[in-house]
C-alpha atoms as a PDB file:
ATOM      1  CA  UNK A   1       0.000   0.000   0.000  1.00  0.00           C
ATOM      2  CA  UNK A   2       1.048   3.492  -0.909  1.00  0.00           C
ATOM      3  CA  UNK A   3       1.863   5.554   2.396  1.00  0.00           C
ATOM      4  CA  UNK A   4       2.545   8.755   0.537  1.00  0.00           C
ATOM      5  CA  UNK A   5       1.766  11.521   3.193  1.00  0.00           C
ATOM      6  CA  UNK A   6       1.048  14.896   1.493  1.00  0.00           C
ATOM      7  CA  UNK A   7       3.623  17.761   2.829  1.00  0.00           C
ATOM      8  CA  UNK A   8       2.708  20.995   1.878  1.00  0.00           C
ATOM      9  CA  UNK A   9       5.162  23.278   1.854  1.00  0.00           C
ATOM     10  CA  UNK A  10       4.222  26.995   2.489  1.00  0.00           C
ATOM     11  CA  UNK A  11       5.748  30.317   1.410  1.00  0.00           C
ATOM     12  CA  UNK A  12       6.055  33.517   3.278  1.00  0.00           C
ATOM     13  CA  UNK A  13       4.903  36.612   1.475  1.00  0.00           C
ATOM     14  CA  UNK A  14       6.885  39.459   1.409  1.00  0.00           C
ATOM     15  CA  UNK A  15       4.236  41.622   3.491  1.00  0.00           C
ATOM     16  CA  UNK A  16       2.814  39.617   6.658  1.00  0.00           C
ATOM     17  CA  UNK A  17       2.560  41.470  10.136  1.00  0.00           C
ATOM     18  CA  UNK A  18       4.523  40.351  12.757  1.00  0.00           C
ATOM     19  CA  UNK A  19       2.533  38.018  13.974  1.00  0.00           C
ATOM     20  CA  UNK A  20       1.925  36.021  10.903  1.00  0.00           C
ATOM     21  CA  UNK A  21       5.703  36.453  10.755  1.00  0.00           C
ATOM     22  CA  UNK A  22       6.475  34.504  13.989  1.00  0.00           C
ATOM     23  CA  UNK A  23       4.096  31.270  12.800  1.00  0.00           C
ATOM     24  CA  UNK A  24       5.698  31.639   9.543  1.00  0.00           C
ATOM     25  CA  UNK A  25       8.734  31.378  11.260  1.00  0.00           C
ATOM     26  CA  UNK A  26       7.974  28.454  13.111  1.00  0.00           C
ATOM     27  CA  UNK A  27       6.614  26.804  10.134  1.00  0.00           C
ATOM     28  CA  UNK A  28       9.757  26.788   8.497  1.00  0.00           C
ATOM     29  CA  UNK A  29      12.008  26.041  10.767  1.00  0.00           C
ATOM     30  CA  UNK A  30       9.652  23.425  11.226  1.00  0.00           C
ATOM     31  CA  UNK A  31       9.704  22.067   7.708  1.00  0.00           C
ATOM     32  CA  UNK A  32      13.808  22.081   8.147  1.00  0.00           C
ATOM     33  CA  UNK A  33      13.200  19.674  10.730  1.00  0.00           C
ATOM     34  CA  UNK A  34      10.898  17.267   8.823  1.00  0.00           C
ATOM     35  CA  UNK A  35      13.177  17.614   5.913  1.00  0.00           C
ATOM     36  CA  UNK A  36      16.263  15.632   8.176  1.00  0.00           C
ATOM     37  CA  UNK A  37      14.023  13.443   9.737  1.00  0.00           C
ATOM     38  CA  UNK A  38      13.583  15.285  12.770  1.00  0.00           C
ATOM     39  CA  UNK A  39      10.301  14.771  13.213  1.00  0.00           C
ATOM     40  CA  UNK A  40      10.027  15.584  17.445  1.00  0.00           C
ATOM     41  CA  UNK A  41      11.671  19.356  16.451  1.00  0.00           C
ATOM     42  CA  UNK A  42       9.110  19.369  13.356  1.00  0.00           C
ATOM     43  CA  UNK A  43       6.170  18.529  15.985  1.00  0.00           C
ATOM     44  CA  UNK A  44       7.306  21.231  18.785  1.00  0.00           C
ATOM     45  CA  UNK A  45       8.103  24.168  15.617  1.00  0.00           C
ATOM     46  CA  UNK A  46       4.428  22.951  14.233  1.00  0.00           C
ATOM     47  CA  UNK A  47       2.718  23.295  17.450  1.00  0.00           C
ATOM     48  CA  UNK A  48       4.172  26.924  18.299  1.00  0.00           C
ATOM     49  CA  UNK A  49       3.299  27.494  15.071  1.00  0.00           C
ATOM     50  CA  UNK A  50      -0.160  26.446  16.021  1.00  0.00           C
ATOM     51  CA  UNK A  51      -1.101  28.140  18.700  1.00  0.00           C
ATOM     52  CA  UNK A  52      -0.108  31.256  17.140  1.00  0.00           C
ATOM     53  CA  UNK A  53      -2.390  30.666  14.108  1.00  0.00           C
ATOM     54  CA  UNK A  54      -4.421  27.513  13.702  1.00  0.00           C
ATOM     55  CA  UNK A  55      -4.436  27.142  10.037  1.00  0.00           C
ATOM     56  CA  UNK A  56      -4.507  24.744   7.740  1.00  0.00           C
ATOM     57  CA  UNK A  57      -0.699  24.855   7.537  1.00  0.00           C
ATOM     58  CA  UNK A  58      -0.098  24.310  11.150  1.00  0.00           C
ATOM     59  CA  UNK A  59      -2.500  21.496  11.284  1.00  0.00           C
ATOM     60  CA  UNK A  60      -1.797  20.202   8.231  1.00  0.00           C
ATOM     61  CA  UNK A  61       1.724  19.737   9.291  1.00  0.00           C
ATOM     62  CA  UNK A  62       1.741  18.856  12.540  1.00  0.00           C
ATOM     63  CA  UNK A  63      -0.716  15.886  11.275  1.00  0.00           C
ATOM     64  CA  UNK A  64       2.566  15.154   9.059  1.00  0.00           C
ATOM     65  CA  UNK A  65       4.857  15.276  12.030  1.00  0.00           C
ATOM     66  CA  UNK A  66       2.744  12.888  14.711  1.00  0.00           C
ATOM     67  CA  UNK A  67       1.597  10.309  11.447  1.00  0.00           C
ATOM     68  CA  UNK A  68       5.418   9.741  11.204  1.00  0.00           C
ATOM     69  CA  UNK A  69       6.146   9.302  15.117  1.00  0.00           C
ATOM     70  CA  UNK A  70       3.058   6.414  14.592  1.00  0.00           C
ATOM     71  CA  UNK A  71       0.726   8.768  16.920  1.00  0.00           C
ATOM     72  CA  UNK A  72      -1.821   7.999  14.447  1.00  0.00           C
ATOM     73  CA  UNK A  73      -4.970   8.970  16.712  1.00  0.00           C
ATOM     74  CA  UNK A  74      -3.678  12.121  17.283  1.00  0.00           C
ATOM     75  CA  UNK A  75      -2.401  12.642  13.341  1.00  0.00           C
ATOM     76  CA  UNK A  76      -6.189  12.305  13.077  1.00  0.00           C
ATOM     77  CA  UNK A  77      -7.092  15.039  15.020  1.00  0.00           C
ATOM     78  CA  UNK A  78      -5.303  17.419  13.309  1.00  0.00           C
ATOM     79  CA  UNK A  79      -6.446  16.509   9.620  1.00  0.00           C
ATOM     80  CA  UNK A  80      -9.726  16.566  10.301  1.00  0.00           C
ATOM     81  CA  UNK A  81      -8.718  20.104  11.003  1.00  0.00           C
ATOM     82  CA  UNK A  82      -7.017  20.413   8.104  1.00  0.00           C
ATOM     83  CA  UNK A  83      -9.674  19.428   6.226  1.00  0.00           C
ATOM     84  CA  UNK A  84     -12.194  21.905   7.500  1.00  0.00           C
ATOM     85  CA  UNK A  85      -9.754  24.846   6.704  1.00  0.00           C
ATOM     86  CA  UNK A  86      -8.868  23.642   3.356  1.00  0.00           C
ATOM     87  CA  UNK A  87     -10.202  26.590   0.798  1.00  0.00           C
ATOM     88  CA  UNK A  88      -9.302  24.522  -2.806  1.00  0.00           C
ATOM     89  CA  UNK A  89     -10.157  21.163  -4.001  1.00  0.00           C
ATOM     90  CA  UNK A  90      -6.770  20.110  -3.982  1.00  0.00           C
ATOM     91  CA  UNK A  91      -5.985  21.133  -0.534  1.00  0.00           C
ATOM     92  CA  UNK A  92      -8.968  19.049   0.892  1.00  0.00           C
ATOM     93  CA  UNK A  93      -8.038  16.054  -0.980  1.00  0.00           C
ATOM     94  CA  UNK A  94      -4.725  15.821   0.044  1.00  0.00           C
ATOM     95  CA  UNK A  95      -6.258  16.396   3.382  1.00  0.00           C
ATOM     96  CA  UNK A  96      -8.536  13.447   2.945  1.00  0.00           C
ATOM     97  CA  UNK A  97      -6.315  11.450   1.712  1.00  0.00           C
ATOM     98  CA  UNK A  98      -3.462  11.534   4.854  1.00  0.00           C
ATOM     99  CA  UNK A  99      -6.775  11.368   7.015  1.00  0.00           C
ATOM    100  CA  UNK A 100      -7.319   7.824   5.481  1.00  0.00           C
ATOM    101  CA  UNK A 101      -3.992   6.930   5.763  1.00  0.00           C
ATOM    102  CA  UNK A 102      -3.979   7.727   9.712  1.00  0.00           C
ATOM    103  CA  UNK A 103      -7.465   5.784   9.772  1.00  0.00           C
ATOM    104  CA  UNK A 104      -5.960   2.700   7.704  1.00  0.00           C
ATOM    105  CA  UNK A 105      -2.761   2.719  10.143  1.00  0.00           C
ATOM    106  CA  UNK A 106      -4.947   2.892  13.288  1.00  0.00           C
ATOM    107  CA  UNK A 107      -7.183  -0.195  11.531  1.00  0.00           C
ATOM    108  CA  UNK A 108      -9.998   1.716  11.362  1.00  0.00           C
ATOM    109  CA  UNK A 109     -10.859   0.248   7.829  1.00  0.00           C
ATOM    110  CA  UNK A 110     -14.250   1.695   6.746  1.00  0.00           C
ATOM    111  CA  UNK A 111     -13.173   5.395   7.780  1.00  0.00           C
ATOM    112  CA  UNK A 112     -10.111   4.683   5.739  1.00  0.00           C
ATOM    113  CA  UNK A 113     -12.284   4.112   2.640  1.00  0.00           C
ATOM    114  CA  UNK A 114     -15.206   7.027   3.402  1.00  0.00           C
ATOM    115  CA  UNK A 115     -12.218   9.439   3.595  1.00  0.00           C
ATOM    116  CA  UNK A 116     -10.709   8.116   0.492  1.00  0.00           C
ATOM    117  CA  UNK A 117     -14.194   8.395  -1.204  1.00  0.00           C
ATOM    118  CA  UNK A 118     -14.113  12.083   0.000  1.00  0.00           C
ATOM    119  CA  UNK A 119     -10.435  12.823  -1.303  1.00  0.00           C
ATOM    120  CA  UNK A 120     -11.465  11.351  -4.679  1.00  0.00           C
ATOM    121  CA  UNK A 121     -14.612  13.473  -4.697  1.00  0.00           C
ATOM    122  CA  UNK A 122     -12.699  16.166  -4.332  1.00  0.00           C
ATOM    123  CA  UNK A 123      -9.962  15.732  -7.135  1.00  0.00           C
ATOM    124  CA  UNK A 124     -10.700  12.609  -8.990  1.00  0.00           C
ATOM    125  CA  UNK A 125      -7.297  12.527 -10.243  1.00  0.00           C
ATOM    126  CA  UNK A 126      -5.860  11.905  -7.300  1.00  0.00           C
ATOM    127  CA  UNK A 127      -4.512   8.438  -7.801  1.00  0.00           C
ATOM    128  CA  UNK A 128      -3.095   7.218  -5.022  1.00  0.00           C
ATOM    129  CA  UNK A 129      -6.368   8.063  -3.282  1.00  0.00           C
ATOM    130  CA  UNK A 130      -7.861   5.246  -5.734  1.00  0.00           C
ATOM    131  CA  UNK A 131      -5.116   2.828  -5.035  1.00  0.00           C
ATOM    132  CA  UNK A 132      -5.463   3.027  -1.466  1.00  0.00           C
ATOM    133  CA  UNK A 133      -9.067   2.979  -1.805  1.00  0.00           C
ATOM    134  CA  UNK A 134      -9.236   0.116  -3.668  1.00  0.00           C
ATOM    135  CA  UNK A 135      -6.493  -2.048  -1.185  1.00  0.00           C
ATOM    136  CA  UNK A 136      -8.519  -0.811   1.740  1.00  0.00           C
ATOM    137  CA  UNK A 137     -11.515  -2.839   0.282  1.00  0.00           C
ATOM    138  CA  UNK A 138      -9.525  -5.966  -0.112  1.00  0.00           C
ATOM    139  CA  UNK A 139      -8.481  -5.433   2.990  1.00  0.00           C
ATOM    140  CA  UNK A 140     -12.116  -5.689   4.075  1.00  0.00           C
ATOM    141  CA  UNK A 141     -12.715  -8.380   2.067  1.00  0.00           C
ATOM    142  CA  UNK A 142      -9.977 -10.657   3.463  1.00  0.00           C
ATOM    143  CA  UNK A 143     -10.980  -9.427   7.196  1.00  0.00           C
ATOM    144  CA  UNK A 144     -14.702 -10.280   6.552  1.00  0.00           C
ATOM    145  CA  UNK A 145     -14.106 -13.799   4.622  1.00  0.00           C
ATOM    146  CA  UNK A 146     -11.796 -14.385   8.445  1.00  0.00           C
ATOM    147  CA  UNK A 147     -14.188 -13.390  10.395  1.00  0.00           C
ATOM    148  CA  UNK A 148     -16.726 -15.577   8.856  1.00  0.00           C
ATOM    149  CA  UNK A 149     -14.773 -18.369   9.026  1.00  0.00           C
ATOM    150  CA  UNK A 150     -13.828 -17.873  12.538  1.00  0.00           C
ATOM    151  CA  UNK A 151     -16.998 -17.246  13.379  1.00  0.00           C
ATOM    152  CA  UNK A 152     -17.780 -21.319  11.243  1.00  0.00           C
ATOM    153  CA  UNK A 153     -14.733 -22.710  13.338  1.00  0.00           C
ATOM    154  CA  UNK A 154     -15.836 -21.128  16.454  1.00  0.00           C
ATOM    155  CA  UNK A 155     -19.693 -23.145  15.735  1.00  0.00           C
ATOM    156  CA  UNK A 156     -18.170 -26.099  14.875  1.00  0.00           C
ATOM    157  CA  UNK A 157     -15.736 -25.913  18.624  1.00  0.00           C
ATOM    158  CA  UNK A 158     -19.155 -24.834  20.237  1.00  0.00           C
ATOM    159  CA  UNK A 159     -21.390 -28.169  18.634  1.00  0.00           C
ATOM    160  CA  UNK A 160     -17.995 -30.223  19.538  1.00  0.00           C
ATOM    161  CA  UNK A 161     -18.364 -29.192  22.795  1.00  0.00           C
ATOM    162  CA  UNK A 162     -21.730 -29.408  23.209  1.00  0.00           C
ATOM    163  CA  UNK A 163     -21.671 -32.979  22.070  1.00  0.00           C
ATOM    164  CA  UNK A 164     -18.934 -33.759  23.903  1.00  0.00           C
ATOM    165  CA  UNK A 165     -21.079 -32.643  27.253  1.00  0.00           C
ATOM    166  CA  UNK A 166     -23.745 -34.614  25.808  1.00  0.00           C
ATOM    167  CA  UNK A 167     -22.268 -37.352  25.770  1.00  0.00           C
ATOM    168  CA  UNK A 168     -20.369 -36.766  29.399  1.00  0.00           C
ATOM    169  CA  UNK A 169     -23.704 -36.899  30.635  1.00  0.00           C
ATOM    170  CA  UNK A 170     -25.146 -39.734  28.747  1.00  0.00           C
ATOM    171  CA  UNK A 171     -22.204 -41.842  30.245  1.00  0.00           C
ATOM    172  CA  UNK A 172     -22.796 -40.163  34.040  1.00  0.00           C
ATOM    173  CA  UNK A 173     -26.652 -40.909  33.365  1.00  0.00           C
ATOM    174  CA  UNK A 174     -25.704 -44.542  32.323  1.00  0.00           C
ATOM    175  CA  UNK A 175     -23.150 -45.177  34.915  1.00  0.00           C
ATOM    176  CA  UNK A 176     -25.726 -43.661  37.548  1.00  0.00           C
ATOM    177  CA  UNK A 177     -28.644 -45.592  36.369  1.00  0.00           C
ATOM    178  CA  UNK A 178     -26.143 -49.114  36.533  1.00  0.00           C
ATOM    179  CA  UNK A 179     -25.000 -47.829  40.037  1.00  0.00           C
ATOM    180  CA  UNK A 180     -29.274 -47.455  40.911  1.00  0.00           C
ATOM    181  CA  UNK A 181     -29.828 -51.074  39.488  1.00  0.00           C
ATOM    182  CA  UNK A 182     -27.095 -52.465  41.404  1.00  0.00           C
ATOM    183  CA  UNK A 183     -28.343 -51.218  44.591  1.00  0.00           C
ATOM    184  CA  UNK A 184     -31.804 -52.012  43.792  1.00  0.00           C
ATOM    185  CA  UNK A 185     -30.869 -55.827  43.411  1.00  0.00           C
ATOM    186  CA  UNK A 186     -27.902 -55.538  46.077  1.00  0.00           C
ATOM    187  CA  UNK A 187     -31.326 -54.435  48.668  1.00  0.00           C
ATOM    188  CA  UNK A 188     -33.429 -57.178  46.887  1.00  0.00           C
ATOM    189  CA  UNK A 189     -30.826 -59.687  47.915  1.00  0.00           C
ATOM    190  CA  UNK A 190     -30.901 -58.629  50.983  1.00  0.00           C
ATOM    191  CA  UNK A 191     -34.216 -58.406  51.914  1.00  0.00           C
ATOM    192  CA  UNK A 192     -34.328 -62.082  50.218  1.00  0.00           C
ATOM    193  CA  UNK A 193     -31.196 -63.314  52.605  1.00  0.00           C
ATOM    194  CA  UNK A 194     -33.337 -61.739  55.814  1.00  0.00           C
ATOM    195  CA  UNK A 195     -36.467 -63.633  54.760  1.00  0.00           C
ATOM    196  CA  UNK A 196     -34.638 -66.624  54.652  1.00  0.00           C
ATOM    197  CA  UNK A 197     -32.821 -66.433  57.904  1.00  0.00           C
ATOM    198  CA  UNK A 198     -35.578 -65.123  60.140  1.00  0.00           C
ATOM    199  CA  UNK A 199     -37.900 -67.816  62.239  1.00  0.00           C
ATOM    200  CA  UNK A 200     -40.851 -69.006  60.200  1.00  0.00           C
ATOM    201  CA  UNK A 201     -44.287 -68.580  61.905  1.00  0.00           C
ATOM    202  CA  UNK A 202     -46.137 -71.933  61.388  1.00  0.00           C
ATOM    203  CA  UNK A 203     -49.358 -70.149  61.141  1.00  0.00           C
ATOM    204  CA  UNK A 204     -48.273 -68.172  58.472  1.00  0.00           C
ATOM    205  CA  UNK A 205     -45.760 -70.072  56.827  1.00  0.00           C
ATOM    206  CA  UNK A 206     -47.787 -73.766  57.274  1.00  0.00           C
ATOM    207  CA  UNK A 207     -49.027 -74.909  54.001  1.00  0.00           C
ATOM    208  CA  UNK A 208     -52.731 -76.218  52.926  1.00  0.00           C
ATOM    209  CA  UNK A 209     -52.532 -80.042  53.121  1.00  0.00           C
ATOM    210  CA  UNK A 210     -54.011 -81.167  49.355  1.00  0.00           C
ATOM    211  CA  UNK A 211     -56.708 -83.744  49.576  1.00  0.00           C
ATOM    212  CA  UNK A 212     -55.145 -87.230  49.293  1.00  0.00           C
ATOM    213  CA  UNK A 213     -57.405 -89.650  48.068  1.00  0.00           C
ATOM    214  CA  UNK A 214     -54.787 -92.487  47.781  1.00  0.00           C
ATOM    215  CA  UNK A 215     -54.758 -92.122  51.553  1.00  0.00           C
ATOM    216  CA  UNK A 216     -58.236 -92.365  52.024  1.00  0.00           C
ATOM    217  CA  UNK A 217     -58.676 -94.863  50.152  1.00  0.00           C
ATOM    218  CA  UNK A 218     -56.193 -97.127  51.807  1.00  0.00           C
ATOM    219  CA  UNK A 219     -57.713 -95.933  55.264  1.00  0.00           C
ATOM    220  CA  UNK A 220     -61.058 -97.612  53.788  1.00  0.00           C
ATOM    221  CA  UNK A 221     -59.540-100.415  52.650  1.00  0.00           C
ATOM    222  CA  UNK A 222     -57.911-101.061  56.141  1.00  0.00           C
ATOM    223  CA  UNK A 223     -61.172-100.546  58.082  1.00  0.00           C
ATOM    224  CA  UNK A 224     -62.884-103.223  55.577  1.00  0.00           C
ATOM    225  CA  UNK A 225     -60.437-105.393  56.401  1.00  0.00           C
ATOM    226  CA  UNK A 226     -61.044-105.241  60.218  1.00  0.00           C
ATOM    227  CA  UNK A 227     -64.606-105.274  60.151  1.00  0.00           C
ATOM    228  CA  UNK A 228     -63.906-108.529  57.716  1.00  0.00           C
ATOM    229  CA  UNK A 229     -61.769-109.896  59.928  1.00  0.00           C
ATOM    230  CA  UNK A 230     -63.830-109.101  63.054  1.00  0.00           C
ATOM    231  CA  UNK A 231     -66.738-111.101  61.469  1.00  0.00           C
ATOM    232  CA  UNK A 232     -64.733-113.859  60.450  1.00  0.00           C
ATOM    233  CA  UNK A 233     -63.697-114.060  64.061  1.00  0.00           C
ATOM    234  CA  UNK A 234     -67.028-114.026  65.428  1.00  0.00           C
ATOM    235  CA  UNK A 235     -68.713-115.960  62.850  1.00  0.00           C
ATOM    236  CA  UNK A 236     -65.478-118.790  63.926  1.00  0.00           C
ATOM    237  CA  UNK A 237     -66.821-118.519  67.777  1.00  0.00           C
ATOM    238  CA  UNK A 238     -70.317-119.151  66.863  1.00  0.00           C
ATOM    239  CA  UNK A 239     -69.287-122.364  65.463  1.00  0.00           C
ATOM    240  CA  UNK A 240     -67.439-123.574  68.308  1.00  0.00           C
ATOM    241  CA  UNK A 241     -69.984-122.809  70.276  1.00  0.00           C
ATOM    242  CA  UNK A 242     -72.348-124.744  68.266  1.00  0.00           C
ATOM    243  CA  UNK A 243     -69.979-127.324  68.165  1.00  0.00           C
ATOM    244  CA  UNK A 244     -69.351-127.138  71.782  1.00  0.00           C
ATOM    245  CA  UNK A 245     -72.869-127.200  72.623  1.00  0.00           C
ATOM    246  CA  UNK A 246     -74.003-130.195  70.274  1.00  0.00           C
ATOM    247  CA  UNK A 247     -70.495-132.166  71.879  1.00  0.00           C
ATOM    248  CA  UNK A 248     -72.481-131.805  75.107  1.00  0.00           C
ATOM    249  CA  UNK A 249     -75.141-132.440  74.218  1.00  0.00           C
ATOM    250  CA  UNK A 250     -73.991-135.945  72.830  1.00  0.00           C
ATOM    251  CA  UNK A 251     -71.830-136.585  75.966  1.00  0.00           C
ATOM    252  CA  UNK A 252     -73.069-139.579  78.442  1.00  0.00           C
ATOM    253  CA  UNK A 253     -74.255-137.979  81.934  1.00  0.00           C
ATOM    254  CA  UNK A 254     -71.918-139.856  84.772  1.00  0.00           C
ATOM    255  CA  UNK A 255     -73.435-142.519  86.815  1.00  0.00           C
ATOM    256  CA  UNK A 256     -75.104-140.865  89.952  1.00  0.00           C
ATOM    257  CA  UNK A 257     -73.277-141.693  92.801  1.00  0.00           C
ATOM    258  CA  UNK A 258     -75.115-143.415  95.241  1.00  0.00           C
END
């Protein structure tokens, strides 16, 4: 980029009052100074300069002097001054265009360009105006096309992150619900081992006998049996009773004894 700062040199006249004669003065011994590189004496010769008579040469200047110590805020200052004393087209576009130099170097992009625009407006054939103009947009261009694609790299970091703590809390969720479980069997065992070991209450824990009818029926058969056998042994004792009593019955009486 072009960093051609506009120095306007200025010439006494012959007939100035002694005033304009002491910021004159100071004006040129400040524009021996910028001429070696001197720029601090420049700055201090500018400024007397100044507050004798704030013109557009002392402004102008001194905008010169602090632009080349990199004080570009206060470069600023003084040619937006400059610019509002200019008189001619070509003093406000040289104006203009070290105004959007100071704005460019202080990275203050879009005022760069608007006061390019202006220092074009007012001389169009100010070329280096259009050069810088036209770099300052690329400039913007290139800062823009970053931006959006650290602002894309920043969304991407943010879902990664996001996702990331989703899943963190998936797992904690998982790992909490297995640690639940666990306990809930862990107390179901428990409960089941306490059951087990603690005295049984036959009331409670007695079960329902089931109706046995093999039992039953071999209880009947039994008490057949007896009652069978019990006849048998009756119906036996009748007969030797019979047979007793017929035996007698038969039997001789003995002889009566006399």
């Amino acid at each position: 980029m072009k960093k051609h700062i506009c120095f306007i040199m200025f010439f006494a006249l012959n007939q100035i009052c002694v005033f304009g004669q002491t910021a004159h003065k100071h004006l040129m011994e400040g524009d021996n100074a910028y001429t070696n590189n001197d720029y601090i004496a420049a700055e201090e010769n500018y400024r007397k300069a100044k507050e004798k008579e704030s013109s557009l040469k002392s402004n102008f200047n001194l905008g010169n002097a602090t632009y080349k110590q990199e004080r570009f805020e206060e470069a600023i200052d003084y040619y937006l001054n400059a610019t509002n004393k200019a008189k001619n087209v070509s003093e406000k576009s040289s104006a203009f265009y070290n105004l959007g130099n100071s704005y460019f170097q202080n990275q203050e992009f879009e005022k760069a360009v608007d006061a390019y625009k202006r220092s074009i407006k007012a001389d169009p054939k100010n070329k280096d105006a259009r050069y810088n103009l036209s770099y300052t947009k690329e400039i913007l261009k290139q800062l823009a096309q970053q931006q959006q694609q650290q602002q894309n790299q920043d969304q991407q970091n943010q879902d990664q992150n996001d996702q990331q703590e989703k899943s963190e809390q998936d797992q904690q969720n998982q790992e909490q619900n297995q640690g639940e479980n666990q306990d809930n069997t862990e107390k179901e065992e428990q409960e089941e081992q306490e059951q087990k070991e603690q005295p049984q209450d036959s009331t409670q824990q007695s079960q329902p006998m089931s109706f046995d009818s093999s039992r039953l029926d071999k209880q009947s058969l039994d008490s057949l049996d007896a009652q069978k056998l019990l006849q048998i042994i009756q119906d036996e004792e009748m007969k030797v009773q019979e047979k007793l009593r017929k035996f007698n019955s038969k039997r001789k009486k003995p002889d009566k004894d006399w």
